[in-house]
Protein backbone atom coordinates (compact mmCIF):
# COMPACT_ATOMS: atom_id res chain seq x y z
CA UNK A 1 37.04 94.43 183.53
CA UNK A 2 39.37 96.83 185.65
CA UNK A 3 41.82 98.94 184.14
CA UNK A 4 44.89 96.44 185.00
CA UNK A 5 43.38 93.63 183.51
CA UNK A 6 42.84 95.55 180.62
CA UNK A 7 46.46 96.59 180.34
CA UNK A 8 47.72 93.26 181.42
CA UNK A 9 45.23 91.70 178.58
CA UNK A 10 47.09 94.02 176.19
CA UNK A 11 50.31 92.88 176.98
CA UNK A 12 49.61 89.50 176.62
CA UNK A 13 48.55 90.16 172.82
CA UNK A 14 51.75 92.39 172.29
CA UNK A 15 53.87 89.72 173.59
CA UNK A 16 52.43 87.02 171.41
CA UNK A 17 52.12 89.22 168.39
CA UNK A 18 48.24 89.58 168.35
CA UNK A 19 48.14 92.98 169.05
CA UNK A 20 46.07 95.35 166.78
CA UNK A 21 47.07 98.92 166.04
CA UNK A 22 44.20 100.30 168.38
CA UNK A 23 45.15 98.52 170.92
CA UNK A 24 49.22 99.82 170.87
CA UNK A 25 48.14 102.92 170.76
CA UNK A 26 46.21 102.36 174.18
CA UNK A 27 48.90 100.55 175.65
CA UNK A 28 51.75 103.08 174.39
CA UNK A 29 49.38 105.72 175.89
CA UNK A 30 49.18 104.35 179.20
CA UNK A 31 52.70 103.20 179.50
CA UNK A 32 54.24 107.03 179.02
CA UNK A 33 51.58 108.51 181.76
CA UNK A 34 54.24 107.65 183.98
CA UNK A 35 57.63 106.12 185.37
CA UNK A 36 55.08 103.85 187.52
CA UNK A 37 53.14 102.57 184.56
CA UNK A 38 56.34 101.93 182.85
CA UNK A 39 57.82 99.91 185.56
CA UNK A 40 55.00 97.91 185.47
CA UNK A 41 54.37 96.92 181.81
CA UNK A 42 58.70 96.19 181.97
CA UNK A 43 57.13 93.57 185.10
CA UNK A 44 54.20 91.98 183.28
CA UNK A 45 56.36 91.67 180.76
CA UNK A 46 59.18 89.74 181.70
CA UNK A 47 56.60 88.01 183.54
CA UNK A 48 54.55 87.15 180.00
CA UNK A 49 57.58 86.61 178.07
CA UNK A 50 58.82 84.12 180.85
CA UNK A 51 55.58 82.30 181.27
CA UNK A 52 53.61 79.95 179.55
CA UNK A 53 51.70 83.04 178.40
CA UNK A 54 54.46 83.60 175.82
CA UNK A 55 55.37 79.92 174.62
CA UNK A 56 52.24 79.10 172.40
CA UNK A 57 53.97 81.34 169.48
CA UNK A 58 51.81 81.89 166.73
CA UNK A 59 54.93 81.35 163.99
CA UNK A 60 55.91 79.98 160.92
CA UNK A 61 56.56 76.90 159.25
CA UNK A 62 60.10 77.40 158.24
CA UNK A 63 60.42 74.25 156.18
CA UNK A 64 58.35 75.50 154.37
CA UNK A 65 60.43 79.32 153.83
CA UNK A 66 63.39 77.35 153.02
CA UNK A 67 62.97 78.93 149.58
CA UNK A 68 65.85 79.97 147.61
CA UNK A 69 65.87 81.88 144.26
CA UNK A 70 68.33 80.17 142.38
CA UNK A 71 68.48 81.98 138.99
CA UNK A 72 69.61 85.43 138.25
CA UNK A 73 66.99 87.51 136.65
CA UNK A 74 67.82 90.21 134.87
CA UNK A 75 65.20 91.91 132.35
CA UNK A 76 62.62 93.96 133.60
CA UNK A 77 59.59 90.81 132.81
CA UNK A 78 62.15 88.40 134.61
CA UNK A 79 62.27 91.18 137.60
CA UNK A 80 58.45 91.16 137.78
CA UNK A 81 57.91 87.65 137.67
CA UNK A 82 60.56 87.34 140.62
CA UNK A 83 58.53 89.67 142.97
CA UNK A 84 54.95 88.34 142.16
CA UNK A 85 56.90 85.48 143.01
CA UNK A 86 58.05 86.88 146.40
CA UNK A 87 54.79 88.24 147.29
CA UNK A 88 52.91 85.10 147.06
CA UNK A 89 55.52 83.18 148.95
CA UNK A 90 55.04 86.07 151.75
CA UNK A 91 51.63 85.99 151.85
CA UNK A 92 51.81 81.74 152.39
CA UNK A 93 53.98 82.25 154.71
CA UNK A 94 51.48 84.74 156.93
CA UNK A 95 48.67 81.93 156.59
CA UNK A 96 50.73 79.14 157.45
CA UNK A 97 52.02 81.61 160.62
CA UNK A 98 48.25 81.66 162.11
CA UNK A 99 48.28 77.77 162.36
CA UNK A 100 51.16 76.74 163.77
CA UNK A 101 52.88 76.81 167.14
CA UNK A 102 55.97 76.46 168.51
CA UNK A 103 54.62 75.13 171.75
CA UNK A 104 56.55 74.34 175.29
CA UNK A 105 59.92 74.97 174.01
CA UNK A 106 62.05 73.67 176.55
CA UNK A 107 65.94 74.88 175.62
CA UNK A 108 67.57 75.71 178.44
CA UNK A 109 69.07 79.04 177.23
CA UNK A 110 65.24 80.24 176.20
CA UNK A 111 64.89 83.11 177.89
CA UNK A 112 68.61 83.96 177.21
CA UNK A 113 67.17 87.22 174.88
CA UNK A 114 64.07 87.46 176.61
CA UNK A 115 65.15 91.02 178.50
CA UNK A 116 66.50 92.36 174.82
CA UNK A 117 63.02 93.73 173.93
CA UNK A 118 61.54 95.88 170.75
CA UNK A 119 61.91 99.33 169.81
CA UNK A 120 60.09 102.35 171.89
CA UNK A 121 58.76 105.69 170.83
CA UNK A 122 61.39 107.83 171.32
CA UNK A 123 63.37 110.13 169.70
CA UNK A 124 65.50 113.36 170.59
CA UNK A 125 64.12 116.94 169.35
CA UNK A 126 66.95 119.47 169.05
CA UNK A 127 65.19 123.36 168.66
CA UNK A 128 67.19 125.83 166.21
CA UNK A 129 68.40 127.23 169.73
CA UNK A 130 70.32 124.16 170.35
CA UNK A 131 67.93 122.74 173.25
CA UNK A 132 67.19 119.09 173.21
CA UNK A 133 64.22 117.53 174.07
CA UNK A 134 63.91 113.95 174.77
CA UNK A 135 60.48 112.84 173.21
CA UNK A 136 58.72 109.65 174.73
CA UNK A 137 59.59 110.98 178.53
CA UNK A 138 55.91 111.05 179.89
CA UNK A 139 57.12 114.18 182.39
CA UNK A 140 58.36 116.43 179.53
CA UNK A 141 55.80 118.51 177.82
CA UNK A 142 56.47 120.45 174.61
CA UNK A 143 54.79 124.34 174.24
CA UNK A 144 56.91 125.51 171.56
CA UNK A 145 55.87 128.60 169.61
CA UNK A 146 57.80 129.84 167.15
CA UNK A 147 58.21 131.07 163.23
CA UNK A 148 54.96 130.78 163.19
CA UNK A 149 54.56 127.34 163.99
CA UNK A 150 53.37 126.01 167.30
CA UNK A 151 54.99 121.96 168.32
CA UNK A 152 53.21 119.47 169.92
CA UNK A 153 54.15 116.24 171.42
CA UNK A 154 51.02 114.14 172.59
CA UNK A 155 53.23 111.04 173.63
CA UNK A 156 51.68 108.78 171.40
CA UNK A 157 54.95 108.56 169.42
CA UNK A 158 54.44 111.51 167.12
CA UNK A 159 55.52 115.38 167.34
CA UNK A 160 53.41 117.89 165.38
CA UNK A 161 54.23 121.20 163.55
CA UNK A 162 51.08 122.93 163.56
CA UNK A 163 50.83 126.54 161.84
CA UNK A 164 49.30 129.06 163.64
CA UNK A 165 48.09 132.31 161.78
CA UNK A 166 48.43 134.22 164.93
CA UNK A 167 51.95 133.56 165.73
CA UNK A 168 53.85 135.83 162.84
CA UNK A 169 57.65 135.27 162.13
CA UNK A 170 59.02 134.46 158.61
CA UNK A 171 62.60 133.68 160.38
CA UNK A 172 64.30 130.16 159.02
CA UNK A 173 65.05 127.71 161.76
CA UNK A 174 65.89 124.33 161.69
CA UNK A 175 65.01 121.64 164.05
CA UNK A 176 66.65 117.83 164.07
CA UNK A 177 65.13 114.61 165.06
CA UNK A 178 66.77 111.93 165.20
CA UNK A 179 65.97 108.45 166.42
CA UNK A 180 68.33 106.06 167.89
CA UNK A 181 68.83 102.38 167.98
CA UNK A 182 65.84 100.83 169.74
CA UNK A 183 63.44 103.91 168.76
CA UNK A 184 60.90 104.52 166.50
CA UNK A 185 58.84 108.07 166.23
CA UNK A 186 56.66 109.74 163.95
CA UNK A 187 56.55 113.78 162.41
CA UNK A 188 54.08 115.47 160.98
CA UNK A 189 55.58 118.57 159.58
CA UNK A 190 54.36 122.04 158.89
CA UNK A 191 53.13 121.71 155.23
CA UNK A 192 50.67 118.32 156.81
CA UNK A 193 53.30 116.03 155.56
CA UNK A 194 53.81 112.83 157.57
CA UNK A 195 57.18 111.05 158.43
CA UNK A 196 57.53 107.71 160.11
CA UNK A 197 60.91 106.53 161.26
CA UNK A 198 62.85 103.42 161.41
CA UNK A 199 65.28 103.31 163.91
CA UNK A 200 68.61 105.13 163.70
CA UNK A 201 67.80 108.01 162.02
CA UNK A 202 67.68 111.69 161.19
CA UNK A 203 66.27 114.57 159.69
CA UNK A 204 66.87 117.81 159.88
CA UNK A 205 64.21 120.50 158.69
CA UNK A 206 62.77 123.30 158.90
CA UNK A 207 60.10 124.57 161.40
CA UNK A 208 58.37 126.10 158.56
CA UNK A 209 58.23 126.00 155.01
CA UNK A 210 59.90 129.35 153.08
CA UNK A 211 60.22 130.03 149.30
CA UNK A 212 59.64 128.09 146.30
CA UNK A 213 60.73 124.55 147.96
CA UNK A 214 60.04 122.59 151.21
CA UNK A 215 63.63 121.10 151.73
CA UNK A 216 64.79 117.98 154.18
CA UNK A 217 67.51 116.18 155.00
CA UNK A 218 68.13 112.39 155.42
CA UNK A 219 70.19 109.88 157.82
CA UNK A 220 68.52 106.34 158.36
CA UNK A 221 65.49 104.93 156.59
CA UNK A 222 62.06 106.64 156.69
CA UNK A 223 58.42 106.38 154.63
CA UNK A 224 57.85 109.99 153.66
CA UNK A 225 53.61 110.93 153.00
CA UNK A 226 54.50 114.04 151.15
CA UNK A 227 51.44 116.67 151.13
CA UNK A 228 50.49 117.76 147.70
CA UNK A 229 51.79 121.14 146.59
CA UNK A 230 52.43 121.47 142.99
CA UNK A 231 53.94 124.93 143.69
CA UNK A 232 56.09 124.29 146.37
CA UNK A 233 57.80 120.49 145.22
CA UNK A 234 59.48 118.65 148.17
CA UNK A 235 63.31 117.47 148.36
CA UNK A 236 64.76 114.77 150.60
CA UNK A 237 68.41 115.08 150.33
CA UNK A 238 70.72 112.31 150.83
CA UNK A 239 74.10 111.63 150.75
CA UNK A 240 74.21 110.25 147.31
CA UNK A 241 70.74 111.73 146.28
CA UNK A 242 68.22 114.40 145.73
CA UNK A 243 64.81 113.39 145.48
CA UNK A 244 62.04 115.33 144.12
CA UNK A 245 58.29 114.49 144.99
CA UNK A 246 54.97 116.81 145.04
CA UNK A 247 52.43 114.69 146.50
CA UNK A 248 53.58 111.33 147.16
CA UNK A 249 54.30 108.02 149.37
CA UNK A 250 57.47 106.39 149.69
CA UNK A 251 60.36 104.80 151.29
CA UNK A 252 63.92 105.82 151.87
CA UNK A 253 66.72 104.07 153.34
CA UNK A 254 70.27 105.40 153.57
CA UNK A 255 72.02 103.64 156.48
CA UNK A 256 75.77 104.16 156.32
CA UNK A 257 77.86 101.14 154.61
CA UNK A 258 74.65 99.78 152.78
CA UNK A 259 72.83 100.66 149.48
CA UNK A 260 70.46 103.48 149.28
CA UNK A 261 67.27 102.57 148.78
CA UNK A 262 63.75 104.70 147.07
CA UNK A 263 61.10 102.28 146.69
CA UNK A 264 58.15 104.32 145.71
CA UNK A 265 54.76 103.22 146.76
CA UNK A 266 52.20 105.88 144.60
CA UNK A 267 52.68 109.18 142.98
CA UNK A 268 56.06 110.01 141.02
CA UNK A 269 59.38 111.10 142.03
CA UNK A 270 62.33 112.44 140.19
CA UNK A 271 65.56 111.07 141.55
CA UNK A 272 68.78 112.96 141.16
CA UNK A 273 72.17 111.20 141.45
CA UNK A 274 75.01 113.30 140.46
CA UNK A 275 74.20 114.83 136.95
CA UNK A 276 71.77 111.55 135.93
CA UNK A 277 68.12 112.01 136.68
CA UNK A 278 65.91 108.91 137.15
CA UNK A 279 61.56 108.77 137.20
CA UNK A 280 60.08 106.79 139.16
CA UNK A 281 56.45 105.02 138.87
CA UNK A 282 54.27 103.17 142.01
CA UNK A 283 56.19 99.81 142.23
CA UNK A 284 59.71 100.98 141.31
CA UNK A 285 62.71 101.29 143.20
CA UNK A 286 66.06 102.33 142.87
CA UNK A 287 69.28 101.33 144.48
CA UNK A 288 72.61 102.87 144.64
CA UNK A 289 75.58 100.59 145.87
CA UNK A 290 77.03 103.60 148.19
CA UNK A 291 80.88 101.74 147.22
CA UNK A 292 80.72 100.94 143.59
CA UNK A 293 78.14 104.21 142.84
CA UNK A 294 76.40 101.11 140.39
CA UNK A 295 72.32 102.36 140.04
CA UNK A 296 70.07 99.81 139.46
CA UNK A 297 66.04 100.29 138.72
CA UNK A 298 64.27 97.30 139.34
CA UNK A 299 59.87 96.40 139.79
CA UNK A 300 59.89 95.26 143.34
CA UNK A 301 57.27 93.95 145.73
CA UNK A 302 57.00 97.44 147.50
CA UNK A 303 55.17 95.88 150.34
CA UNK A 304 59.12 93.73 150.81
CA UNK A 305 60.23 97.28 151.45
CA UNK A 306 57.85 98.73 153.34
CA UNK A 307 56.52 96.66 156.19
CA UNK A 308 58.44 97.54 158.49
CA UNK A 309 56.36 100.58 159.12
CA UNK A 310 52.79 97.96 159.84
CA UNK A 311 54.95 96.07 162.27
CA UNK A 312 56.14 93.44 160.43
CA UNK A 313 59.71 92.03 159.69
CA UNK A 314 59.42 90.11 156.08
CA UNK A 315 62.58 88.81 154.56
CA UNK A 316 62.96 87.18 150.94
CA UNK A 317 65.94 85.00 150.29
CA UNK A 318 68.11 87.44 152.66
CA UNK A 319 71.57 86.89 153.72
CA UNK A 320 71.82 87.17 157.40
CA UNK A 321 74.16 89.67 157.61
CA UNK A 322 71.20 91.97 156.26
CA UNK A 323 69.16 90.47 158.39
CA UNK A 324 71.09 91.40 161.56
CA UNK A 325 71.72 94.66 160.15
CA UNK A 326 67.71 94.81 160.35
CA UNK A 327 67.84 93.28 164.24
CA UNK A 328 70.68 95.28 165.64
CA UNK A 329 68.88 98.33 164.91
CA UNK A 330 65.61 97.25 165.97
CA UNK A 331 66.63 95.83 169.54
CA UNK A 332 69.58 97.61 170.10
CA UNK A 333 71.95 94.76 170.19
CA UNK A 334 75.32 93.97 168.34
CA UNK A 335 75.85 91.06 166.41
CA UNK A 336 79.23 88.83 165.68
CA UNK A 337 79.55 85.94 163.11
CA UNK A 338 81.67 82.87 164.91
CA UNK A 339 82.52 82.62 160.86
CA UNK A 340 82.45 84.45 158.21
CA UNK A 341 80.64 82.08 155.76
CA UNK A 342 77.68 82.07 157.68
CA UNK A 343 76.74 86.31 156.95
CA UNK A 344 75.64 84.17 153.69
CA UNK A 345 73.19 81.50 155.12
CA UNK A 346 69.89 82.78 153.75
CA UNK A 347 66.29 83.27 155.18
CA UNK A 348 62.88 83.87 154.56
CA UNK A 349 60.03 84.78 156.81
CA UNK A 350 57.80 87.22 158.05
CA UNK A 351 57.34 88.11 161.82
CA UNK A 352 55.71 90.59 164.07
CA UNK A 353 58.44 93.01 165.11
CA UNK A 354 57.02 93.24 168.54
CA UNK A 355 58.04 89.98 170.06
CA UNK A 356 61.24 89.98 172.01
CA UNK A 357 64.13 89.45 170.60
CA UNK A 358 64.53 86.00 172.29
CA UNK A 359 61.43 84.97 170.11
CA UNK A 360 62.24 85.55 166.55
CA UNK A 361 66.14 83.88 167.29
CA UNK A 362 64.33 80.96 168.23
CA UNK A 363 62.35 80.76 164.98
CA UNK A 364 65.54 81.43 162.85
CA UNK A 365 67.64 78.82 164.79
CA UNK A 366 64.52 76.15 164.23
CA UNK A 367 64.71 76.96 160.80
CA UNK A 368 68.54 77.04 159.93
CA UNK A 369 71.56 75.84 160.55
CA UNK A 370 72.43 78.54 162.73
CA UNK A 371 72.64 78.76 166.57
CA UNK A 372 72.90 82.51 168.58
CA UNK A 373 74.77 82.80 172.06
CA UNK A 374 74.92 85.80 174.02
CA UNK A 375 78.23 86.61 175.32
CA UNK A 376 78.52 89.86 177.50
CA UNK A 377 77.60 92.63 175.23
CA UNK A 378 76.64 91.03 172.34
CA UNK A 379 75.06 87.86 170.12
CA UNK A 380 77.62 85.17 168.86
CA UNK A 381 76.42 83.48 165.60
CA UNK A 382 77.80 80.13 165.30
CA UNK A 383 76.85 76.93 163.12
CA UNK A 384 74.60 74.32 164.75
């Protein structure tokens, strides 16, 4: 098999959602060796997502996800029940998804979305000296050495803070990345911890760890893989939040106008909201309405939380205003409701998050009462 039929092979799985993570990885890798490559994977495609190639969607039985959690639970055995519950739903819902097809859809606005496509690996680097870098541009290369720390981008969607003995400077600077809409990226910082980033975020840190604390700051959502150090604890600061982890893997999502969110996956962390203090264990999250300042502590289905990260969009019971908080971000696109009602309709469902956006509308219109129209600049959401 020759190298284009290879690539073009692994755009066809991307596009229908059979991709595996070994495979991304080669396709990312070729795609940012240059503008050429990336001209033609945005070719093959259009061409896929316009073809027959991309109609047999491997999708979900929404009659099925119609599901809807009708009583309020509110002790913490209720709260458990409710997300072994939501799990097992999930998982049905990813079997049923390998069987059946949406197959020759012929609406005539099909393809309406089929340009709006997922997020890339990208993200801007600005150096303590006020440079930027624009990560994810295959003709930028990164040979950074400072405070002894030496940064590396390999354009595979990750930049790395490696220390170097030989390059000695105990000088503080702080670098920023932050992600936009339509991005996603990856840091690995000087202490070996990892960061992976949803899009529209930030975080500002520093190029290497001083003193008795390693010290971060927050904007967006991101799963933090926190190297173990019990003499040096870790700190993600929020706006509303100071969390305090050794060695430890969680998610944290602080997008402006919605609730903070700590959903902690293994280890322990000590949260921190104003003069309160709140421990968490592996399955526990906590929530802070960013209007009311209300805290709530709740057992969740971390995996609910956290998929995002594998590629996956899964939604319990979720209003669709959350839900195109979730897409706007993702695919760069703004949303409108025709009425206002309708930010309520709810949905359940999990989907591959790189399909076009075209793709996953289609499933939510076939499965609710909903209908999306693109108008100029952005996606009208009326009722059928």
């Amino acid at each position: 098999m020759d190298m284009n039929q290879k690539i073009l092979n692994l755009i066809i799985a991307e596009t229908n959602g059979n991709i595996d993570r070994e495979g991304l990885v080669e396709l990312n890798s070729w795609k940012n060796e240059s503008n050429k490559n990336k001209e033609l994977y945005d070719r093959w495609r259009r061409m896929c997502l316009k073809t027959d190639l991309s109609l047999k969607w491997d999708t979900i039985n929404m009659n099925a996800s119609k599901f809807k959690f009708k009583s309020k639970i509110s002790d913490k055995k209720g709260y458990k029940a409710y997300y072994q519950l939501a799990a097992a739903f999930i998982a049905l819902l990813i079997t049923i998804s390998g069987v059946i097809y949406f197959i020759n859809y012929k609406d005539n606005n099909q393809h309406r979305f089929a340009e709006i496509l997922p997020a890339d690996a990208r993200a801007v680097l600005t150096l303590s000296d006020g440079r930027t870098i624009n990560l994810g541009d295959s003709s930028i290369r990164i040979d950074e050495k400072i405070s002894g720390i030496k940064i590396n981008d390999n354009h595979n969607g990750i930049i790395k803070y490696e220390s170097r003995p030989e390059l000695k400077n105990t000088e503080i600077l702080f670098n920023n990345l932050e992600i936009k809409r339509g991005q996603t990226y990856k840091l690995a910082l000087s202490d070996g911890s990892r960061v992976q980033f949803n899009s529209e975020s930030s975080l500002s840190y520093p190029v290497i760890f001083t003193g008795n604390t390693r010290e971060v700051h927050l904007k967006g959502e991101a799963f933090f893989d926190i190297a173990h150090n019990p003499d040096k604890p870790f700190f993600i600061n929020t706006e509303k939040s100071r969390i305090k982890v050794e060695g430890t893997s969680f998610n944290v999502k602080v997008y402006e106008g919605e609730n903070e969110e700590i959903t902690l996956v293994s280890g322990k962390v000590n949260v921190e909201i104003g003069e309160e203090s709140y421990s968490l264990n592996p399955g526990q999250q906590i929530s802070i309405n960013t209007t009311t300042d209300e805290i709530i502590l709740n057992d969740v289905d971390v995996d609910l939380y956290t998929s995002w990260k594998e590629g996956v969009f899964k939604f319990v019971d979720l209003p669709m205003a959350d839900i195109v908080n979730v897409l706007s971000r993702w695919y760069d696109v703004e949303f409108d409701f025709e009425n206002e009602i309708l930010k309520e309709e709810r949905y359940s469902g999990a989907i591959t998050k790189y399909r076009s956006l075209d793709y996953i509308l289609n499933i939510i219109e076939k499965t609710n009462d909903l209908k999306f129209y693109y108008d100029y600049d952005k996606i009208i959401i009326k009722e059928k």
